[in-house]
PDB file of N, CA and C in Angstrom:
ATOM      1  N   UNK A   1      94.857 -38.377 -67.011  1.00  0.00           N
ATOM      2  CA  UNK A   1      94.251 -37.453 -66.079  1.00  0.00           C
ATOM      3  C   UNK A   1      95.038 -36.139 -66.083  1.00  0.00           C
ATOM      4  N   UNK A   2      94.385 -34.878 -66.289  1.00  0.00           N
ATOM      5  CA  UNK A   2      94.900 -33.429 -66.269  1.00  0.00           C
ATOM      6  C   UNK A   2      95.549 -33.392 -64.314  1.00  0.00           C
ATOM      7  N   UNK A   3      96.498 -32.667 -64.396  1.00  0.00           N
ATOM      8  CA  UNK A   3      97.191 -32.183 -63.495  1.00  0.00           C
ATOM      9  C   UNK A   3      96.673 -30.898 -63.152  1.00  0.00           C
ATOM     10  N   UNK A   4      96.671 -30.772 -61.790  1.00  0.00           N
ATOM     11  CA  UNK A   4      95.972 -29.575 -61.225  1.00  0.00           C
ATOM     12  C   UNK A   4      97.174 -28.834 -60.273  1.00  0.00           C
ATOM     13  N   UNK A   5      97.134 -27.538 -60.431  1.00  0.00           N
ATOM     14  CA  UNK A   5      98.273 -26.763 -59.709  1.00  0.00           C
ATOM     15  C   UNK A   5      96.882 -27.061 -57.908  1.00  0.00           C
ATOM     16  N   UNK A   6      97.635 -27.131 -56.881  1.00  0.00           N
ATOM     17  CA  UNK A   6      96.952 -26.787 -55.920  1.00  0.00           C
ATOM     18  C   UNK A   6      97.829 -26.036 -54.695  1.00  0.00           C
ATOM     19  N   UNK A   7      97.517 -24.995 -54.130  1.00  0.00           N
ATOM     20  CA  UNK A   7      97.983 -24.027 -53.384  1.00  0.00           C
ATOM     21  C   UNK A   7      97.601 -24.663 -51.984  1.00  0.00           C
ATOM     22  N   UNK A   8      98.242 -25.063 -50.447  1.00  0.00           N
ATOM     23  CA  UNK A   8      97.636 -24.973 -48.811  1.00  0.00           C
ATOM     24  C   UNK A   8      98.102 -23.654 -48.437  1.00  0.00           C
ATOM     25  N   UNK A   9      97.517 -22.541 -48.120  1.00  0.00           N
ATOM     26  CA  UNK A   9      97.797 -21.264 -47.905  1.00  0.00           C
ATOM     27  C   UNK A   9      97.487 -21.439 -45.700  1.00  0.00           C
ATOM     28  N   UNK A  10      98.287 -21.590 -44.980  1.00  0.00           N
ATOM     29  CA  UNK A  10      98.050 -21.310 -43.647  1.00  0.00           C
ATOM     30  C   UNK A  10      98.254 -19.917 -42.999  1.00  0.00           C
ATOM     31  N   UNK A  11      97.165 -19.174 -43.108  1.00  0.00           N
ATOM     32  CA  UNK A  11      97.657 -17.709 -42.403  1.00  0.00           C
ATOM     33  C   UNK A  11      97.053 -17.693 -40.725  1.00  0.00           C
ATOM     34  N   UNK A  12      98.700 -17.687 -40.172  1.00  0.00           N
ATOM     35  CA  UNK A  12      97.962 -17.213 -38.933  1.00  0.00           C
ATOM     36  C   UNK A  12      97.675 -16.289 -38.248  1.00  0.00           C
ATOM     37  N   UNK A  13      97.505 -14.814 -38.890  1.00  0.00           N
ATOM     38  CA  UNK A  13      97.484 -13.240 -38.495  1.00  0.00           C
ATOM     39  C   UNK A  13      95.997 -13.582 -37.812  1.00  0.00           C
ATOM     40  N   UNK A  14      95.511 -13.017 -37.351  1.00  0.00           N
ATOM     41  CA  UNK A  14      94.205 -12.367 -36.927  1.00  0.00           C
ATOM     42  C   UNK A  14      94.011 -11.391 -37.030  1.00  0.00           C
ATOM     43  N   UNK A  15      92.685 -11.486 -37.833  1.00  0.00           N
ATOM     44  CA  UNK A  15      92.245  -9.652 -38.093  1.00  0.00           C
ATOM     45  C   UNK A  15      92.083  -8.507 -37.103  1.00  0.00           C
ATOM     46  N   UNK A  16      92.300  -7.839 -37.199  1.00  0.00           N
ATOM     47  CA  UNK A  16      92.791  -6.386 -35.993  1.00  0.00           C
ATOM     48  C   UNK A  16      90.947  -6.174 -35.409  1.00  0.00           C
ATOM     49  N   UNK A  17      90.104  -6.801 -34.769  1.00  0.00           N
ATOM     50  CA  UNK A  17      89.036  -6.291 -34.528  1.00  0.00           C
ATOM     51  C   UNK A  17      88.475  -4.845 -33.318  1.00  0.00           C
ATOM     52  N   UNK A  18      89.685  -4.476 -33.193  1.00  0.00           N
ATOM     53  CA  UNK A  18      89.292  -3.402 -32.323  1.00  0.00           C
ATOM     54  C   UNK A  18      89.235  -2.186 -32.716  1.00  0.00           C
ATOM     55  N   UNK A  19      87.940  -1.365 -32.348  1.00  0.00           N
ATOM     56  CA  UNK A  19      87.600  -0.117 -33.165  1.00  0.00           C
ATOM     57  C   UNK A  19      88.476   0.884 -32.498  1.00  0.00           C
ATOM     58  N   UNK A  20      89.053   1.587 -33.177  1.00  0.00           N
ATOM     59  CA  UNK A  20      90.204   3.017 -33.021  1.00  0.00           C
ATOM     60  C   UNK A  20      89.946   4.249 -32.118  1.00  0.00           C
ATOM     61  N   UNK A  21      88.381   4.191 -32.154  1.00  0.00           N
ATOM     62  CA  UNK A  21      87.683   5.298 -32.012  1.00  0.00           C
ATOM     63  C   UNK A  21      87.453   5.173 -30.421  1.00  0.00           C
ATOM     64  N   UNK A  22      86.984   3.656 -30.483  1.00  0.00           N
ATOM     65  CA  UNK A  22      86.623   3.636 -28.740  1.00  0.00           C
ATOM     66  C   UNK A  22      87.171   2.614 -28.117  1.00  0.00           C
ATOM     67  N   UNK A  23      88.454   1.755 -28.942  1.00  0.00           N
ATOM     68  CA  UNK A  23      89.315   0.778 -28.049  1.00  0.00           C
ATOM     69  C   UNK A  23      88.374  -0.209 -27.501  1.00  0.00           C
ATOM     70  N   UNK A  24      87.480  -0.745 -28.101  1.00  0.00           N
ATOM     71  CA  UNK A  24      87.150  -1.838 -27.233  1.00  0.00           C
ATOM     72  C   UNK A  24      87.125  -2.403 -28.730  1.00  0.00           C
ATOM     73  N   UNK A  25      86.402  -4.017 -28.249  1.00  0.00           N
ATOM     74  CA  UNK A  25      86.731  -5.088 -29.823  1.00  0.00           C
ATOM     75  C   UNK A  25      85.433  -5.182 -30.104  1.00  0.00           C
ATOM     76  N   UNK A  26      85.143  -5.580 -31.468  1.00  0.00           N
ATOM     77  CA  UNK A  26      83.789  -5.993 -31.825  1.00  0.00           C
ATOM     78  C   UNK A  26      83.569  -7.091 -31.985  1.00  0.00           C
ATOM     79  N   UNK A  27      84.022  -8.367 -31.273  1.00  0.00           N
ATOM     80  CA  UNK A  27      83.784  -9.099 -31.441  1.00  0.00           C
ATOM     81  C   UNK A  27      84.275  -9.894 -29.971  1.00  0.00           C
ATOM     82  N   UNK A  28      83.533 -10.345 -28.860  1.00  0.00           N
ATOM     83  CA  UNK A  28      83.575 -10.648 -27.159  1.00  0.00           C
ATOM     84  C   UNK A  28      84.765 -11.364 -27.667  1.00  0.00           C
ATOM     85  N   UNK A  29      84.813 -12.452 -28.527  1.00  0.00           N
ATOM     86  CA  UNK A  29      85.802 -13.816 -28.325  1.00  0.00           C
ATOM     87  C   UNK A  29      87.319 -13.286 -28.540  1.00  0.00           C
ATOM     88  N   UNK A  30      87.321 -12.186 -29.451  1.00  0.00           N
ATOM     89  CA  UNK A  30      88.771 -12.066 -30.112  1.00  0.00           C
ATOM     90  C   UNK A  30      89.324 -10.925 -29.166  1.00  0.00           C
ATOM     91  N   UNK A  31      89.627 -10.910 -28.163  1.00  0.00           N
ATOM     92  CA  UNK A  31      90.259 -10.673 -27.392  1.00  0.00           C
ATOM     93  C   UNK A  31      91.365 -12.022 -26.149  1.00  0.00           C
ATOM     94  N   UNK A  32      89.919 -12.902 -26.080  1.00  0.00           N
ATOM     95  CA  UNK A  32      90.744 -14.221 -25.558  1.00  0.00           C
ATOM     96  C   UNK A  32      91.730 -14.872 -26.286  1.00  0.00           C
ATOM     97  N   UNK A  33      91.556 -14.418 -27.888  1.00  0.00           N
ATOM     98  CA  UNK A  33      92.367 -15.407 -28.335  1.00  0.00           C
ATOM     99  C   UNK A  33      93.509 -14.693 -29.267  1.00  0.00           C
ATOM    100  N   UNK A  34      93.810 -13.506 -28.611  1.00  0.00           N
ATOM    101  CA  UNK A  34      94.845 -12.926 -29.343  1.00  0.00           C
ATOM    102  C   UNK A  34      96.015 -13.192 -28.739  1.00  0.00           C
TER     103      UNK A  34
END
């Protein structure tokens, strides 16, 4: 049987969803869970 390289990558950043322009988020949830 061939051997397989396999990578578990855990990122826990959260993407920056708040617009610059007018400070609020685009998205209701990602504010609770920052």
């Amino acid at each position: 049987m061939k051997k397989i390289h396999l990578v578990f990558l855990w990122h826990m950043h959260q993407p920056f969803y708040k617009e610059l322009g007018t400070q609020r988020y685009q998205l209701p949830w990602t504010r609770m869970h920052a």
